[in-house]
Protein backbone atom coordinates (compact mmCIF):
# COMPACT_ATOMS: atom_id res chain seq x y z
CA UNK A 1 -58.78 13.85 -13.46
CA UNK A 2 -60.81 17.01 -13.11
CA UNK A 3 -60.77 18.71 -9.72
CA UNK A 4 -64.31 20.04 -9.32
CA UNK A 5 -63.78 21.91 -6.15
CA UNK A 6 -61.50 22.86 -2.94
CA UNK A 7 -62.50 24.55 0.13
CA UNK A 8 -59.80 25.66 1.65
CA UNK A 9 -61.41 25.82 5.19
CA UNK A 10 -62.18 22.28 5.82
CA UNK A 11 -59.44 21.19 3.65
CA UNK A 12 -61.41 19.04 1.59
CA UNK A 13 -60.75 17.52 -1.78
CA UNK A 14 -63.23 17.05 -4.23
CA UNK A 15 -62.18 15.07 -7.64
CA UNK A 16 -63.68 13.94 -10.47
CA UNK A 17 -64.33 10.11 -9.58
CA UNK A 18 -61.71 8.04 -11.58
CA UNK A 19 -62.43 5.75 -14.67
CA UNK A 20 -63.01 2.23 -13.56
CA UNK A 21 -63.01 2.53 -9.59
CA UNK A 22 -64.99 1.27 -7.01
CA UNK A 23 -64.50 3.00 -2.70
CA UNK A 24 -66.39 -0.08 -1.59
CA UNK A 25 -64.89 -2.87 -3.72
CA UNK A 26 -61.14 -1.71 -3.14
CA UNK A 27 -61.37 -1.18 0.90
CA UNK A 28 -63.91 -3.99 1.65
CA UNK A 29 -61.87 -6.80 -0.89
CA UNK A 30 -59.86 -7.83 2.20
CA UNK A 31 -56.76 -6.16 1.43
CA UNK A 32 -56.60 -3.95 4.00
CA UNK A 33 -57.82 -3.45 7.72
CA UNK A 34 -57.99 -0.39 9.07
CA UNK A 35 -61.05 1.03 7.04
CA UNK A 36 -64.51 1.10 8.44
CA UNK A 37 -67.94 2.55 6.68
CA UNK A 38 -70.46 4.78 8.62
CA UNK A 39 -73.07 7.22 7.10
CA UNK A 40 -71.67 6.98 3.74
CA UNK A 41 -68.25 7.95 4.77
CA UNK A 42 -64.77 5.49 4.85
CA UNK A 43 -63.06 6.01 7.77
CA UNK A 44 -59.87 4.54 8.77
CA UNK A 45 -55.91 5.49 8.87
CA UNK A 46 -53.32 5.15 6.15
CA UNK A 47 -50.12 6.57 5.31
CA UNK A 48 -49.98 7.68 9.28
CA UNK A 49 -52.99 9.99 8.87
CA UNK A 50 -56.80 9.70 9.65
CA UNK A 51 -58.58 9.71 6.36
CA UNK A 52 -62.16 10.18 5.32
CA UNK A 53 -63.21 9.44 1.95
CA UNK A 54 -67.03 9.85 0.91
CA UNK A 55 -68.01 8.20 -2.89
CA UNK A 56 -70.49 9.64 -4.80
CA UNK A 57 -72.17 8.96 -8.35
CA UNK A 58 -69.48 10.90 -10.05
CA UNK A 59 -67.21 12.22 -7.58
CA UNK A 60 -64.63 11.20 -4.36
CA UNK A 61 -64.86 13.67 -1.41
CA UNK A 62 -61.48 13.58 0.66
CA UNK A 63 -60.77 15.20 4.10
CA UNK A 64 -57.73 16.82 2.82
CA UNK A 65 -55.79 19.21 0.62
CA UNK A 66 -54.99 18.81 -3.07
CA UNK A 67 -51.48 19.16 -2.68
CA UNK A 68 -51.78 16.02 0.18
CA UNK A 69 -53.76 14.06 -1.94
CA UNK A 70 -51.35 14.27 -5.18
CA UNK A 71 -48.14 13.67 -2.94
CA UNK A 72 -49.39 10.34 -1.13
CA UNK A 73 -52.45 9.07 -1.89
CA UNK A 74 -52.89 9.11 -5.98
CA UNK A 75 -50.22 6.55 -5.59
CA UNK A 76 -51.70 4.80 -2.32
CA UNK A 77 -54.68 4.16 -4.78
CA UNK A 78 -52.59 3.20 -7.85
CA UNK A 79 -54.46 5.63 -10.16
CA UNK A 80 -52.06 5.78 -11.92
CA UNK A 81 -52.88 2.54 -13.70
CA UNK A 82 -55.25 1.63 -16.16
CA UNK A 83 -57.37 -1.02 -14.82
CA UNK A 84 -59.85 -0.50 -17.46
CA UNK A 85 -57.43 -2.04 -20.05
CA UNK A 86 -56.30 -4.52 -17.93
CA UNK A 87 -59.68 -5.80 -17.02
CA UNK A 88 -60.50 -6.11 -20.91
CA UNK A 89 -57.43 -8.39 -21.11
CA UNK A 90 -58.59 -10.36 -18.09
CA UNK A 91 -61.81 -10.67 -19.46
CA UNK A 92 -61.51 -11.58 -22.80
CA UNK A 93 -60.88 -15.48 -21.15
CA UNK A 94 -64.56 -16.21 -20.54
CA UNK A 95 -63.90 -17.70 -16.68
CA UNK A 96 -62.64 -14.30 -15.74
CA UNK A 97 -66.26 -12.35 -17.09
CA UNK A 98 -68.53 -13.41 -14.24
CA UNK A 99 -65.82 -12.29 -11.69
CA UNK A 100 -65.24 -9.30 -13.13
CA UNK A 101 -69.24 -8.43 -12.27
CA UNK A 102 -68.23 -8.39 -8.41
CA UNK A 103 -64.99 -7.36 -8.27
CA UNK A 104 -64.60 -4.75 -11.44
CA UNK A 105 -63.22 -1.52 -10.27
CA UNK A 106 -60.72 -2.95 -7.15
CA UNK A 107 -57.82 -1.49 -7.04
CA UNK A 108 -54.40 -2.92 -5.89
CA UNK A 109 -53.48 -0.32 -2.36
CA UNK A 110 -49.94 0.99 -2.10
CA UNK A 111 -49.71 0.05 1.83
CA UNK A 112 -46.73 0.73 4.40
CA UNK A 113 -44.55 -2.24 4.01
CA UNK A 114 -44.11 -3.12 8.11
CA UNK A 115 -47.92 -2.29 8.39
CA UNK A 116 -48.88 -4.53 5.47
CA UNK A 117 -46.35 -7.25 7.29
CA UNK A 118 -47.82 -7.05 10.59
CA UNK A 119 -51.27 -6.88 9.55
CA UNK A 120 -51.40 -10.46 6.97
CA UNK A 121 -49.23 -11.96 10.04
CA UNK A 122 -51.87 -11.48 12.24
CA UNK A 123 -54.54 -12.28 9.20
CA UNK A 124 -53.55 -15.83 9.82
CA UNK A 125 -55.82 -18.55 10.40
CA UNK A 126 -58.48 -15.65 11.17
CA UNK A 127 -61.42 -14.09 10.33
CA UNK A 128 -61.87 -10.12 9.48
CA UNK A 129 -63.62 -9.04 12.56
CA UNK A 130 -60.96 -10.58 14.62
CA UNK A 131 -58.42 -9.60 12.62
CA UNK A 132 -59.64 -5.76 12.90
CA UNK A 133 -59.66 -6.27 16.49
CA UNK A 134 -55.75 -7.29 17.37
CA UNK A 135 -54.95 -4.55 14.61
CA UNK A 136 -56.74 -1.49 16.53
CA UNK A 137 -55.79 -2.98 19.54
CA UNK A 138 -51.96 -3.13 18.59
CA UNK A 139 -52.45 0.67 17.29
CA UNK A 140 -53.90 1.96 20.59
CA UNK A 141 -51.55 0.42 22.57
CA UNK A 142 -48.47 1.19 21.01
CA UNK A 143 -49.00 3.81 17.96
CA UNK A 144 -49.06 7.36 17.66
CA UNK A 145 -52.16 8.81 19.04
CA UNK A 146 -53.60 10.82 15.67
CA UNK A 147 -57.07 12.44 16.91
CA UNK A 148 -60.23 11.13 16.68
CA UNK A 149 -59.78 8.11 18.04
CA UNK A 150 -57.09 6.88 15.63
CA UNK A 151 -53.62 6.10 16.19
CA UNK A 152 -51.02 5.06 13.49
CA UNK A 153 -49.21 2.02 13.00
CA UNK A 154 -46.56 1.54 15.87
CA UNK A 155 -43.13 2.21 14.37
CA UNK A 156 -40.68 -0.88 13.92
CA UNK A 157 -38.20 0.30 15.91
CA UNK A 158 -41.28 0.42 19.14
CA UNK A 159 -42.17 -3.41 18.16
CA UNK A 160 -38.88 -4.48 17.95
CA UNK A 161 -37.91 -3.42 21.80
CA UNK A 162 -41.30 -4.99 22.93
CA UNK A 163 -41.40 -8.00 25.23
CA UNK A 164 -43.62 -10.91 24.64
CA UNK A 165 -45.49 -9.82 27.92
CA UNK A 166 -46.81 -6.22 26.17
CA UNK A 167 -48.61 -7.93 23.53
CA UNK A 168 -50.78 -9.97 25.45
CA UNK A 169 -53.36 -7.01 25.28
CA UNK A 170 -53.40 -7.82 21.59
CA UNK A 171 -54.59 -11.29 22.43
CA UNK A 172 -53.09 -12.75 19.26
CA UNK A 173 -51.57 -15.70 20.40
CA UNK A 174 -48.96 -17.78 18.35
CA UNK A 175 -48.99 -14.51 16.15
CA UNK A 176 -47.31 -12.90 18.96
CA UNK A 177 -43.56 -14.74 18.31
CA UNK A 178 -44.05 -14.06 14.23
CA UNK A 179 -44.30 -10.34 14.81
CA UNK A 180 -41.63 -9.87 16.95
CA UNK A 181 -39.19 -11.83 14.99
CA UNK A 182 -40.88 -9.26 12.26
CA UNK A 183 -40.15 -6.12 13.80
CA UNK A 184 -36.14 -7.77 14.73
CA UNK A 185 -35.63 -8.84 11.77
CA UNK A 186 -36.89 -5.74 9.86
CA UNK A 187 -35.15 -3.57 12.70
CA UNK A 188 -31.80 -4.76 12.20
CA UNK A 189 -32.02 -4.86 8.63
CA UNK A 190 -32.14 -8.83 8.51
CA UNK A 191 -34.84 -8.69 6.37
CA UNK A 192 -35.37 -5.94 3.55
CA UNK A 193 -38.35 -4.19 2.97
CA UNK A 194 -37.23 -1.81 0.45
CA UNK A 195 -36.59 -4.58 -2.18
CA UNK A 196 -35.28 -3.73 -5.82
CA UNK A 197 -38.58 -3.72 -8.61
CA UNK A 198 -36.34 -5.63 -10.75
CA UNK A 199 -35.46 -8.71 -8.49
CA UNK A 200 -37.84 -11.75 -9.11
CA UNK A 201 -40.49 -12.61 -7.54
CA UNK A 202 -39.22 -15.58 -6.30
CA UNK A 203 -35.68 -13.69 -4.69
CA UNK A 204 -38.82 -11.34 -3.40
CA UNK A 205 -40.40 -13.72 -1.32
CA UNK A 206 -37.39 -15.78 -0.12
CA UNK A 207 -36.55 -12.36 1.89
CA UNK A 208 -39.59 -12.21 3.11
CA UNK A 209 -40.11 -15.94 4.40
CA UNK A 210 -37.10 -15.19 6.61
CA UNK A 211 -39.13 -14.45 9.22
CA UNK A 212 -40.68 -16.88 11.35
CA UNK A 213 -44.35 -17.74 10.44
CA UNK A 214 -44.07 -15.97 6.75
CA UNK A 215 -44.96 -18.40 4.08
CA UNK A 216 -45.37 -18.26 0.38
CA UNK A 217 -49.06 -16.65 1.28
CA UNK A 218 -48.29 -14.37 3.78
CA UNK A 219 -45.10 -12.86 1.38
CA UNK A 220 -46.96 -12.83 -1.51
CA UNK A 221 -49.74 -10.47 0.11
CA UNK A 222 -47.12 -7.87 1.20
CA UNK A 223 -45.57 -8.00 -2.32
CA UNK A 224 -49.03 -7.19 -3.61
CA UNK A 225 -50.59 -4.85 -1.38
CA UNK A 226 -47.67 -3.04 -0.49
CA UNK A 227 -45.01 -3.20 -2.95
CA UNK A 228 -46.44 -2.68 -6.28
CA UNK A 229 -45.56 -6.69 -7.40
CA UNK A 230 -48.76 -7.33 -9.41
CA UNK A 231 -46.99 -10.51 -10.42
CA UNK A 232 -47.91 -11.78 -7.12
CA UNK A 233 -50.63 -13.93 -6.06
CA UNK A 234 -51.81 -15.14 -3.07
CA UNK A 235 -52.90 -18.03 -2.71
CA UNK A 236 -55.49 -19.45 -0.10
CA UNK A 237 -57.47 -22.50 0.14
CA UNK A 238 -60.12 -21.55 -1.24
CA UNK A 239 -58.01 -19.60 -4.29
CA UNK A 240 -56.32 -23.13 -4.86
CA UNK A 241 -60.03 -24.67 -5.20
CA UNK A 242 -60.75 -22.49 -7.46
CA UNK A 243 -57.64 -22.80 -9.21
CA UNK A 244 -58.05 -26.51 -9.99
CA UNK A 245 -61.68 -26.05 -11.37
CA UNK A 246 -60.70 -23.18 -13.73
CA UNK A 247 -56.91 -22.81 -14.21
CA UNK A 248 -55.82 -26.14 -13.43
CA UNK A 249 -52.64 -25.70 -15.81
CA UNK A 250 -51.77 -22.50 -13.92
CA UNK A 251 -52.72 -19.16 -15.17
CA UNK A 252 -51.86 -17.85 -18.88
CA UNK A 253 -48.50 -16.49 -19.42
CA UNK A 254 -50.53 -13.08 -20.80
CA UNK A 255 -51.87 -13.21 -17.54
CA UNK A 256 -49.20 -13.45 -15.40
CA UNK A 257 -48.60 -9.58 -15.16
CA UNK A 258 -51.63 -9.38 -13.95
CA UNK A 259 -51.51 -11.89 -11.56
CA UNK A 260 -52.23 -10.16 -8.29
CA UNK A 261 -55.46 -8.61 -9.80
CA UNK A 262 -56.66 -11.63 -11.38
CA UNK A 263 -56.37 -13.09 -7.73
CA UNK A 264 -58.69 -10.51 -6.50
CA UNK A 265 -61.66 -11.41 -9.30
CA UNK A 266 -61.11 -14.83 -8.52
CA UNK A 267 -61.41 -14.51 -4.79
């Protein structure tokens, strides 16, 4: 990747647009919650920072320094990876080629684990907008105040030594008992969220569904979107409806690598 320029005084970092990427399609595929578009420009907080990220025809305009962007967020975008070859293995099974029209160029976010957690907790039986709101909410309340109107993520070790009384700000109802048992069971080191890569998928999400509320659903989005399992994949209503009309044996064994990215073309 080329850089094309870097001004020093506003700390901005301007790169060479990366093969096979889409701004809009990764931060608006659901995966995340904290982003918002205005004027052109993504907005939103990740890795504990405020981030601003403008796309352009051939180039990706970030509010920060080289150096920053090469230490945390090449990875946070998996750019390392080449979804260009991966979508041509996807695609050479005719069912996945009219997917990949609307969701070509997603990419798979490197997310903080307790975040990630917290966040597809709260995701349940929701809606975005709603969702969005308990987040910021729960970030404002209780998170590090960042400028600009942003906060970060509270730290486990604040959720865990909240009461159920502080969270009814949040107004997220039976949510409220999952994410404390969460942040107690993360806390205390009950449940592990620094998991070995090479432990299965299924030993993955049995430490996961430890806490109370976390299904198969719920543990396979953190695996995904936070922990680098692309062998993990969600699975929804509407991705089991789909499932029976075009997979109904399962998903391909060449495939199953891919699994967490095949979920996003087919959702």
């Amino acid at each position: 990747m080329t850089v094309l320029q870097k001004e020093k005084i506003t700390d901005k970092y301007i790169m060479e647009k990366p093969d096979f990427f889409s701004l809009d399609r990764t931060l608006d595929c659901g995966q995340c919650f904290r982003f918002e578009k205005k004027d052109g420009i993504w907005q939103g907080v990740a890795l504990g920072r405020v981030i601003k990220i403008k796309e352009n025809e051939h180039t990706l305009e970030f509010n920060m320094s080289k150096e920053e962007f090469e230490k945390d967020f090449f990875h946070y975008f998996d750019l390392g990876r080449d979804y260009r070859k991966i979508d041509s293995i996807l695609t050479a099974d005719r069912r996945f080629k009219k997917a990949s029209e609307y969701a070509a160029g997603i990419h798979i976010l490197n997310q903080e684990p307790f975040e990630t957690l917290c966040s597809f907790i709260i995701s349940q039986n929701n809606n975005i907008p709603r969702i969005k709101g308990i987040i910021r909410r729960f970030c404002e309340g209780f998170g590090r105040p960042l400028g600009e109107g942003e906060y970060a993520f509270p730290e486990v070790s604040a959720v865990a030594s909240m009461k159920a009384e502080d969270f009814a700000p949040l107004r997220a109802g039976f949510r409220v008992k999952y994410l404390m048992d969460a942040a107690k069971k993360v806390y205390e080191g009950e449940v592990n969220l620094n998991l070995p890569a090479d432990i299965s998928l299924e030993q993955a999400e049995e430490e996961l569904c430890k806490i109370k509320g976390v299904g198969k659903k719920v543990a396979d989005c953190v695996l995904l979107f936070s922990m680098g399992r692309m062998d993990s994949f969600p699975s929804d209503v509407w991705i089991k409806r789909v499932m029976a009309e075009l997979f109904p044996e399962g998903l391909d064994g060449k495939f199953v690598p891919y699994a967490g990215i095949a979920q996003q073309y087919l959702y």
